[in-house]
PDB file of N, CA and C in Angstrom:
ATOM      1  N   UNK A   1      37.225 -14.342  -0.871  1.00  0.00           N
ATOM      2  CA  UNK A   1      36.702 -13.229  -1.634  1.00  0.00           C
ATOM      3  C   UNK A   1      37.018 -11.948  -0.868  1.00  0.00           C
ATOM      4  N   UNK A   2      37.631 -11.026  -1.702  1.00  0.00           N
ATOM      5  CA  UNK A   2      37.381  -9.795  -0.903  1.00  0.00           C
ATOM      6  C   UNK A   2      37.287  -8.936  -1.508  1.00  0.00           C
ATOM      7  N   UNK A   3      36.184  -8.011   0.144  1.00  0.00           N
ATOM      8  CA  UNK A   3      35.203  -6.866  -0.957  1.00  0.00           C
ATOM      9  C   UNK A   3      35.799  -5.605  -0.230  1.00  0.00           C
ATOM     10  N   UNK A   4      35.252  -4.617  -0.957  1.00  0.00           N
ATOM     11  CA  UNK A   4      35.886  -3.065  -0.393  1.00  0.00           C
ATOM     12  C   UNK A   4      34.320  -2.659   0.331  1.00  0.00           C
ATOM     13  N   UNK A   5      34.776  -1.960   1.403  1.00  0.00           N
ATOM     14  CA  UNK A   5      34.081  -1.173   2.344  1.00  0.00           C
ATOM     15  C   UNK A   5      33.833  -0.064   1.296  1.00  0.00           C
ATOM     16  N   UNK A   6      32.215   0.627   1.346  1.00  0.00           N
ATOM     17  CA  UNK A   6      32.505   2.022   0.365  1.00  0.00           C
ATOM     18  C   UNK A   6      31.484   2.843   1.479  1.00  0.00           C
ATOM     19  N   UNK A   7      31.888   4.055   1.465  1.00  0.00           N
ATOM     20  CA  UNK A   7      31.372   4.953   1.929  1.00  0.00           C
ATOM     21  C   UNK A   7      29.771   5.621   1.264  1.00  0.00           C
ATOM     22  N   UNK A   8      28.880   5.640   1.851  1.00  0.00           N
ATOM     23  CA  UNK A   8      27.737   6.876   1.277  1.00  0.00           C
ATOM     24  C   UNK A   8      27.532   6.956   2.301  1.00  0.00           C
ATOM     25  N   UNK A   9      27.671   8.788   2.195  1.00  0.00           N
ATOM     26  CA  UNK A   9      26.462   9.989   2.831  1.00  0.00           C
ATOM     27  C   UNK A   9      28.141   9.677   4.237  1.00  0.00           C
ATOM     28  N   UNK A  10      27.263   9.389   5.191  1.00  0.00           N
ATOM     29  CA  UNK A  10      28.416   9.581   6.487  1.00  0.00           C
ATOM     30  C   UNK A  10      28.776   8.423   7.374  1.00  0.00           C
ATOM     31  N   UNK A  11      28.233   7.078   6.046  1.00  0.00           N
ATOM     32  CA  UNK A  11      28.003   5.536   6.984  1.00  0.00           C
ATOM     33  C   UNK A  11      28.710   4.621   5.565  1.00  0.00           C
ATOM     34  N   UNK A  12      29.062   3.391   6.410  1.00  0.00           N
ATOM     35  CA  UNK A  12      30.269   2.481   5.323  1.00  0.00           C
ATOM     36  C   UNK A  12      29.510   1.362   5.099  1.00  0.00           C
ATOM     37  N   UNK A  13      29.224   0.702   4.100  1.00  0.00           N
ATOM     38  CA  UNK A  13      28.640  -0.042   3.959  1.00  0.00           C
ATOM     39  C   UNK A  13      29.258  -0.851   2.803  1.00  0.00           C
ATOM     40  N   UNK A  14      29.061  -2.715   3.388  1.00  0.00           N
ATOM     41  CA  UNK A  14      29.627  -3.217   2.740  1.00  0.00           C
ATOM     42  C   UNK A  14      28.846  -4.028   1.893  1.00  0.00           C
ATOM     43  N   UNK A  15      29.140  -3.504   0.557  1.00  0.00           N
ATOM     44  CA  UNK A  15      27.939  -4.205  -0.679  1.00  0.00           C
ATOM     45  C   UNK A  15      28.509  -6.270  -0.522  1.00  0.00           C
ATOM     46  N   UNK A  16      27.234  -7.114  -0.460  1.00  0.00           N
ATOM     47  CA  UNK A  16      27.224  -8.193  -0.578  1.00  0.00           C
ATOM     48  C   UNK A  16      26.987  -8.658  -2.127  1.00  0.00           C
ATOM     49  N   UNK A  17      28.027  -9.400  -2.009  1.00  0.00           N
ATOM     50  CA  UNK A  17      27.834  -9.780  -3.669  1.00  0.00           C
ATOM     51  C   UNK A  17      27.087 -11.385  -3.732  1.00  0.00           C
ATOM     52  N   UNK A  18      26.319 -11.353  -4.947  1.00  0.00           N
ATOM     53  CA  UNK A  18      25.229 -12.321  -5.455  1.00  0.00           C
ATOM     54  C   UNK A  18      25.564 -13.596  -5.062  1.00  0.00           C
ATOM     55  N   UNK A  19      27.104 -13.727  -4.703  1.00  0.00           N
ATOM     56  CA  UNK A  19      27.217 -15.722  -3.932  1.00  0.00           C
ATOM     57  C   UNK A  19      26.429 -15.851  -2.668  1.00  0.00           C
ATOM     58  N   UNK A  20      26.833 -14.579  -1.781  1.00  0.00           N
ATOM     59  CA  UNK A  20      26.611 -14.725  -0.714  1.00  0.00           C
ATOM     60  C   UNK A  20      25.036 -14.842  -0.495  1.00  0.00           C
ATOM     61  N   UNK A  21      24.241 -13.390  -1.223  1.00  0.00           N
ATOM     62  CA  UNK A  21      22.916 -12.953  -1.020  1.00  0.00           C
ATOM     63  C   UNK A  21      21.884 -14.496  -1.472  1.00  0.00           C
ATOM     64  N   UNK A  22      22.709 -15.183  -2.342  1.00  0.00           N
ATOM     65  CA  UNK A  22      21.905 -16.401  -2.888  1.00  0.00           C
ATOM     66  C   UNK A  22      21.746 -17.579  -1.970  1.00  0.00           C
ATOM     67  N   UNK A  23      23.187 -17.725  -1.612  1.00  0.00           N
ATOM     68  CA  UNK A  23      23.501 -18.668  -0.544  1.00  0.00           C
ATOM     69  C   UNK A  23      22.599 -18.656   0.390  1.00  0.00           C
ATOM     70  N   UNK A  24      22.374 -17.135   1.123  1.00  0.00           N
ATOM     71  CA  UNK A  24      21.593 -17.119   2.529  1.00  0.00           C
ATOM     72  C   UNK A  24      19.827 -17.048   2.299  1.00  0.00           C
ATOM     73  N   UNK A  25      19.944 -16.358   0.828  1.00  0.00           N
ATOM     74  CA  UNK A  25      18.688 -16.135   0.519  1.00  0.00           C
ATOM     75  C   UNK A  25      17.982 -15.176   0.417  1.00  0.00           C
ATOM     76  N   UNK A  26      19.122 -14.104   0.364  1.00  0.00           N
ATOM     77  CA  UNK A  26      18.414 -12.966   0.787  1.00  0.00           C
ATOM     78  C   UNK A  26      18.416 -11.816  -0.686  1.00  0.00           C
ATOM     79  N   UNK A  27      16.967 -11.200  -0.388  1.00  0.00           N
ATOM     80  CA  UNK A  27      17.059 -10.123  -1.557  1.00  0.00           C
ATOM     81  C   UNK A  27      16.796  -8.279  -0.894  1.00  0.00           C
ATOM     82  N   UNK A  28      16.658  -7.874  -1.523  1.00  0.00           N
ATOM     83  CA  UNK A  28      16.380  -6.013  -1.104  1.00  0.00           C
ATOM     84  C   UNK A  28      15.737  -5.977   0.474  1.00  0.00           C
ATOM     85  N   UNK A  29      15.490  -5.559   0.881  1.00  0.00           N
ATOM     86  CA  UNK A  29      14.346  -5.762   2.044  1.00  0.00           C
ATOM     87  C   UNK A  29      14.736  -7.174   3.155  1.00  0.00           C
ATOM     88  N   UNK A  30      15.122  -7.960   3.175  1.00  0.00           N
ATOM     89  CA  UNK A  30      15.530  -8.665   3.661  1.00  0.00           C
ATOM     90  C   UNK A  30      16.027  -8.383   5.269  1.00  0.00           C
ATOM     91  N   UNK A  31      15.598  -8.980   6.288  1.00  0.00           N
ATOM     92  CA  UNK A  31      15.926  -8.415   7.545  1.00  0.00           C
ATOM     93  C   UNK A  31      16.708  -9.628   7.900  1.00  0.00           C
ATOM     94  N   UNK A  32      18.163  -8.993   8.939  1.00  0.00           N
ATOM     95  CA  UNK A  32      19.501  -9.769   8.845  1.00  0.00           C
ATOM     96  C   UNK A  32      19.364  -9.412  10.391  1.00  0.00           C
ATOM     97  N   UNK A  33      20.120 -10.056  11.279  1.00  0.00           N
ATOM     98  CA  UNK A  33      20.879 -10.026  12.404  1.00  0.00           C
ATOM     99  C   UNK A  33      22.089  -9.969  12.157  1.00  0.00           C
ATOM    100  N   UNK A  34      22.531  -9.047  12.530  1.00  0.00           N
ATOM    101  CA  UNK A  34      24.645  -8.413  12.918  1.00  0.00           C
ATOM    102  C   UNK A  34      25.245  -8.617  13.659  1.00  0.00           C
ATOM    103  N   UNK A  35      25.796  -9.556  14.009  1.00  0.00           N
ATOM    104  CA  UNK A  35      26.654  -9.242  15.419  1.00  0.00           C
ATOM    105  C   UNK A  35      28.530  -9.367  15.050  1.00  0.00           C
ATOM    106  N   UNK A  36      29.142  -9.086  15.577  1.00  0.00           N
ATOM    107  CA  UNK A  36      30.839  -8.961  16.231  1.00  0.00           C
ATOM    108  C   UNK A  36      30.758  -9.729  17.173  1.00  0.00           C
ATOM    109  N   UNK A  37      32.118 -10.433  16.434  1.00  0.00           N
ATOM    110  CA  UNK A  37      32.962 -11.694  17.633  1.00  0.00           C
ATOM    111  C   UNK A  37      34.149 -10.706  17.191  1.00  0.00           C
ATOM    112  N   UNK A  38      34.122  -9.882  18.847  1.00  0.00           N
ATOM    113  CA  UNK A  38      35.586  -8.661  18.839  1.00  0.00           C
ATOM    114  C   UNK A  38      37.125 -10.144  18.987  1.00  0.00           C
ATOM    115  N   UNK A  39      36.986 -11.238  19.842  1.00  0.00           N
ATOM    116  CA  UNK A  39      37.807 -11.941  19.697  1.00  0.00           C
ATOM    117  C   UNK A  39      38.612 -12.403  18.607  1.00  0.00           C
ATOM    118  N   UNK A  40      37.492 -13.054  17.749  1.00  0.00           N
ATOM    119  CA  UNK A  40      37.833 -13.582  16.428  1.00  0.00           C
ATOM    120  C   UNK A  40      38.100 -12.306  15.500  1.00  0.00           C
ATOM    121  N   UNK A  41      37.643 -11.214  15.063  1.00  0.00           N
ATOM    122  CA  UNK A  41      37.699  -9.858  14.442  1.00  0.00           C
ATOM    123  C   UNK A  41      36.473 -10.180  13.523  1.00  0.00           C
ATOM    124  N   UNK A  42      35.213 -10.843  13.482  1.00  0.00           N
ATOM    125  CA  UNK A  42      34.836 -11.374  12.387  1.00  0.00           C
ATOM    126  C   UNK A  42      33.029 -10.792  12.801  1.00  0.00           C
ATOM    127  N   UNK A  43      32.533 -10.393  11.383  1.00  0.00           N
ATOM    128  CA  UNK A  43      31.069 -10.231  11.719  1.00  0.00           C
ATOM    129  C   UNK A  43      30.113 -11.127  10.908  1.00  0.00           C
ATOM    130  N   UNK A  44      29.267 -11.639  12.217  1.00  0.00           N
ATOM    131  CA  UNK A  44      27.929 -12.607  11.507  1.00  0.00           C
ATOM    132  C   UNK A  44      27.090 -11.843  11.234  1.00  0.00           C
ATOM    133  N   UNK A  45      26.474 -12.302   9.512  1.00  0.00           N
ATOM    134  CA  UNK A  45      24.722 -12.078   9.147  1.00  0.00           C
ATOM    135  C   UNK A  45      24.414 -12.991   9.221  1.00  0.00           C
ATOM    136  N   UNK A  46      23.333 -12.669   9.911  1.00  0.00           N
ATOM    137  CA  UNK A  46      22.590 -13.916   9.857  1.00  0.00           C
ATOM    138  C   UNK A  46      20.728 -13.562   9.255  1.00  0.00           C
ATOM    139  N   UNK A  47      20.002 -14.285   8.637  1.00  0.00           N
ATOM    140  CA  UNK A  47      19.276 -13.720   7.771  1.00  0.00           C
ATOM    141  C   UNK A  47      17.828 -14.386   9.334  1.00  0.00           C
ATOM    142  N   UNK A  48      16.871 -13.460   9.102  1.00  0.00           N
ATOM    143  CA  UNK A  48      15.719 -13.193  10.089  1.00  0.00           C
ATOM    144  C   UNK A  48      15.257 -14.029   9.556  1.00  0.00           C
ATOM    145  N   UNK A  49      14.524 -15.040  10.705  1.00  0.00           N
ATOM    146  CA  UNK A  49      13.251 -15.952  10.123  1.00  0.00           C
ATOM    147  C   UNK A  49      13.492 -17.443  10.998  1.00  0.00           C
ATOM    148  N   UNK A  50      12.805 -18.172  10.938  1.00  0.00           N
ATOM    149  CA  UNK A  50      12.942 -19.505  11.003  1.00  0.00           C
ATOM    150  C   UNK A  50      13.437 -20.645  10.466  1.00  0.00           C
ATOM    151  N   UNK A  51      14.107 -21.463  11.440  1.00  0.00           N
ATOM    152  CA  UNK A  51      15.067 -22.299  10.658  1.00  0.00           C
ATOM    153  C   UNK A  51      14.310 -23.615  10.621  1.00  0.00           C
ATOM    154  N   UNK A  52      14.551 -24.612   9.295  1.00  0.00           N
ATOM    155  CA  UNK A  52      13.919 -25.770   9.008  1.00  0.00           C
ATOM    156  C   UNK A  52      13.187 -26.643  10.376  1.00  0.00           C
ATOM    157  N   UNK A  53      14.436 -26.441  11.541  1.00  0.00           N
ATOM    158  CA  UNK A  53      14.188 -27.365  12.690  1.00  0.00           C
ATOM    159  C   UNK A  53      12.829 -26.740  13.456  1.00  0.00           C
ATOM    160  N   UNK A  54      13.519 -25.530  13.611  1.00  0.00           N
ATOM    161  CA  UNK A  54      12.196 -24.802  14.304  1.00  0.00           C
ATOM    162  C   UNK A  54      10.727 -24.909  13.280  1.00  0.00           C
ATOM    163  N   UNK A  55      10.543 -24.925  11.818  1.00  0.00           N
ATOM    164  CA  UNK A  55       9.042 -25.083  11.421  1.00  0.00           C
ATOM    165  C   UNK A  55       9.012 -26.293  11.635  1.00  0.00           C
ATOM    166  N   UNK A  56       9.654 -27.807  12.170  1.00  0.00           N
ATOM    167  CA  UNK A  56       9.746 -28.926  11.981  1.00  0.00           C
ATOM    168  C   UNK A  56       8.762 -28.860  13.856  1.00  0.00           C
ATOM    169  N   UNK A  57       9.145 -28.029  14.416  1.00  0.00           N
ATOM    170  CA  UNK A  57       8.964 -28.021  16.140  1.00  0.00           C
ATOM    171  C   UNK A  57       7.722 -27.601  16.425  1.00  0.00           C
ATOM    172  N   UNK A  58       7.661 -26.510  15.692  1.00  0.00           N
ATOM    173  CA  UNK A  58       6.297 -25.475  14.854  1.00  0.00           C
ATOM    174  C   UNK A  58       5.224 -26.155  14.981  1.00  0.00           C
ATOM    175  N   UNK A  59       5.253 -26.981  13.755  1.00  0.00           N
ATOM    176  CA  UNK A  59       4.567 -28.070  13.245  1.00  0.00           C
ATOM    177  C   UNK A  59       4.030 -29.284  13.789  1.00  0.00           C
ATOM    178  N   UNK A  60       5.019 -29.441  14.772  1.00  0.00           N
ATOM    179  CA  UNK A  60       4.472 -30.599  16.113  1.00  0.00           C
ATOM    180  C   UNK A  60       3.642 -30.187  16.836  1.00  0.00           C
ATOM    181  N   UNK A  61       4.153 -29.211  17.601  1.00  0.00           N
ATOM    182  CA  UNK A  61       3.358 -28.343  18.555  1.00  0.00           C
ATOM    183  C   UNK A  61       2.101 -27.956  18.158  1.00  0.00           C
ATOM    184  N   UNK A  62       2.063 -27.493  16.882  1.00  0.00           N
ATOM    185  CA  UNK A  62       0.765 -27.323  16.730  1.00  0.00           C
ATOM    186  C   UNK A  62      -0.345 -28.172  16.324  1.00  0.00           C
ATOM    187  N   UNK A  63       0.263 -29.969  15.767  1.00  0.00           N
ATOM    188  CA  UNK A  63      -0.520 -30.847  15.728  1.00  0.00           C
ATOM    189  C   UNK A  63      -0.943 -31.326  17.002  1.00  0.00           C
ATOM    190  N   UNK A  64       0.320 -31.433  18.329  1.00  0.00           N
ATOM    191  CA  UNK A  64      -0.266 -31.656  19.367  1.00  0.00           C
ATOM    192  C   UNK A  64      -1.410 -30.861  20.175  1.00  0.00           C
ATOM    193  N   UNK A  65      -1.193 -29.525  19.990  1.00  0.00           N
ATOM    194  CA  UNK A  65      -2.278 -28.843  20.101  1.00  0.00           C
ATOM    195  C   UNK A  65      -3.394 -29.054  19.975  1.00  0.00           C
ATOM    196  N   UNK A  66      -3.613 -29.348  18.320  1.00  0.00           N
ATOM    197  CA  UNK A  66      -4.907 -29.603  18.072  1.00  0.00           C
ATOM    198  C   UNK A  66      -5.381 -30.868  18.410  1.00  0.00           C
ATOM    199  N   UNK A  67      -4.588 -31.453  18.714  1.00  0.00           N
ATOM    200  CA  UNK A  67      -4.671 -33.095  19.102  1.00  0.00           C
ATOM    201  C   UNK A  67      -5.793 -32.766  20.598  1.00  0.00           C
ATOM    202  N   UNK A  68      -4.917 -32.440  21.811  1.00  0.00           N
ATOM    203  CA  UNK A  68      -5.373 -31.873  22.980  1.00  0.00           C
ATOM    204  C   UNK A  68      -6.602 -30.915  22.969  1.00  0.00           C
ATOM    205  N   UNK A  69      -6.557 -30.408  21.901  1.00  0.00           N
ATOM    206  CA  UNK A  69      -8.091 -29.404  21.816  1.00  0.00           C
ATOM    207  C   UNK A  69      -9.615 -30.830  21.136  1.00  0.00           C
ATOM    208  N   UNK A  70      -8.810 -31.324  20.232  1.00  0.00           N
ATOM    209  CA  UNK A  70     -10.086 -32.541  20.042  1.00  0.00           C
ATOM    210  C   UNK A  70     -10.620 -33.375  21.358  1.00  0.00           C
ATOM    211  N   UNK A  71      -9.554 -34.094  21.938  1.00  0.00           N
ATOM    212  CA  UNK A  71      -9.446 -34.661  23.199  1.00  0.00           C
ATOM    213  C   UNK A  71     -10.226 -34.244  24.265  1.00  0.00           C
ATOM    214  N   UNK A  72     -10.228 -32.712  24.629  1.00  0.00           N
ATOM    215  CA  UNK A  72     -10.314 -32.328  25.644  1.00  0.00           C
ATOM    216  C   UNK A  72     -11.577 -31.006  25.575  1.00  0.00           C
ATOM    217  N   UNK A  73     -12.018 -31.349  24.270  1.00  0.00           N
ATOM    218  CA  UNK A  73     -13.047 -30.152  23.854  1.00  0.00           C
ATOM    219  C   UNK A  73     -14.081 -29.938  24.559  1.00  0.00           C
ATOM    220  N   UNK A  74     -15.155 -31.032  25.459  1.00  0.00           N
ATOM    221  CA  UNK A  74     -16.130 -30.487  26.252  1.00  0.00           C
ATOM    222  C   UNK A  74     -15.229 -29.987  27.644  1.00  0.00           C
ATOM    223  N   UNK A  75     -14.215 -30.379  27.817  1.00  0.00           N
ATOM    224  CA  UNK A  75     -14.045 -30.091  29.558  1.00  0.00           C
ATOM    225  C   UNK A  75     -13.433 -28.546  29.582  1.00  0.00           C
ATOM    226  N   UNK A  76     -12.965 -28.361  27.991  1.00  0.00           N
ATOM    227  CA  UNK A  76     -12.226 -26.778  27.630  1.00  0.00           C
ATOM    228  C   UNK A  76     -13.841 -26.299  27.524  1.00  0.00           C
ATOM    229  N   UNK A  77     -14.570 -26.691  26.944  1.00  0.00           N
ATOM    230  CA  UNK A  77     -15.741 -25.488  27.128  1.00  0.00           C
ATOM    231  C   UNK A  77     -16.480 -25.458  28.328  1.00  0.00           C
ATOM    232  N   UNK A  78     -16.213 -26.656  29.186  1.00  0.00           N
ATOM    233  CA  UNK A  78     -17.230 -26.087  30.663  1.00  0.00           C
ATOM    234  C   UNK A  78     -16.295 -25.464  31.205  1.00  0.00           C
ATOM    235  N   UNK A  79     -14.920 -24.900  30.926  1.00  0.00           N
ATOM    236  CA  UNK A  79     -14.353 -24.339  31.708  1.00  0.00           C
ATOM    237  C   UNK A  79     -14.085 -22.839  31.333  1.00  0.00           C
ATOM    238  N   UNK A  80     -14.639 -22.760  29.983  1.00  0.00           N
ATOM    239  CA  UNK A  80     -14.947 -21.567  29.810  1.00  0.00           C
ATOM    240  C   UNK A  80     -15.802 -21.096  30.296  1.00  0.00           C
ATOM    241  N   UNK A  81     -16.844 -21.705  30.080  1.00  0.00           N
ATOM    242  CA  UNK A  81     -18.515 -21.134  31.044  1.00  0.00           C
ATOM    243  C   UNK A  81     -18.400 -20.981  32.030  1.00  0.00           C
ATOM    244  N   UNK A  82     -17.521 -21.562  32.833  1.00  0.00           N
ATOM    245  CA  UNK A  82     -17.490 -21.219  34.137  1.00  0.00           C
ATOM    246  C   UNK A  82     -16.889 -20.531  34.884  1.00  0.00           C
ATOM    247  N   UNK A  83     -15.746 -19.814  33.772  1.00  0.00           N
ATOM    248  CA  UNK A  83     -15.216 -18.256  33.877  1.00  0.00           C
ATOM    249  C   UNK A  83     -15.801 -17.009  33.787  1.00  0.00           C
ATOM    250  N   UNK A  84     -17.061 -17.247  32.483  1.00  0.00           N
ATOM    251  CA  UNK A  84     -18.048 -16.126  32.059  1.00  0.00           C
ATOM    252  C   UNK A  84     -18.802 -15.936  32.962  1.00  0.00           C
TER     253      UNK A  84
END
């Protein structure tokens, strides 16, 4: 596919068309990461947020958490008291 670079005001901006924005997911407002690979000549978006694996990691962590807070609930509160 190729798109044209267009100019407004004193900055170039390159309009994404509806395959792409759908593909990644993204709508108006949408916060992206930019970067340049000057090697390759090529620029990544990459769309802000969390990826499946990471809420999958998320999600552990925080069952183990609560796991360790049931477990360990009187010895976490005498050790609060005994900070206060």
């Amino acid at each position: 596919m190729i798109q044209k670079i267009i100019k407004v005001g004193n900055e170039l901006y390159l309009p994404l068309p509806d395959e792409i924005t759908q593909a990644l997911q993204l709508k108006e407002g949408s916060e992206v990461t930019v970067s340049v690979d000057p090697d390759k000549k090529q620029i990544l978006i990459q769309p802000l947020g969390q990826s499946q694996a990471l809420k999958e990691i998320n999600l552990e962590f925080a069952e183990q958490v609560t796991a360790f807070i049931r477990n360990y609930k009187p010895a976490l509160y005498e050790l609060a008291r005994l900070d206060a």
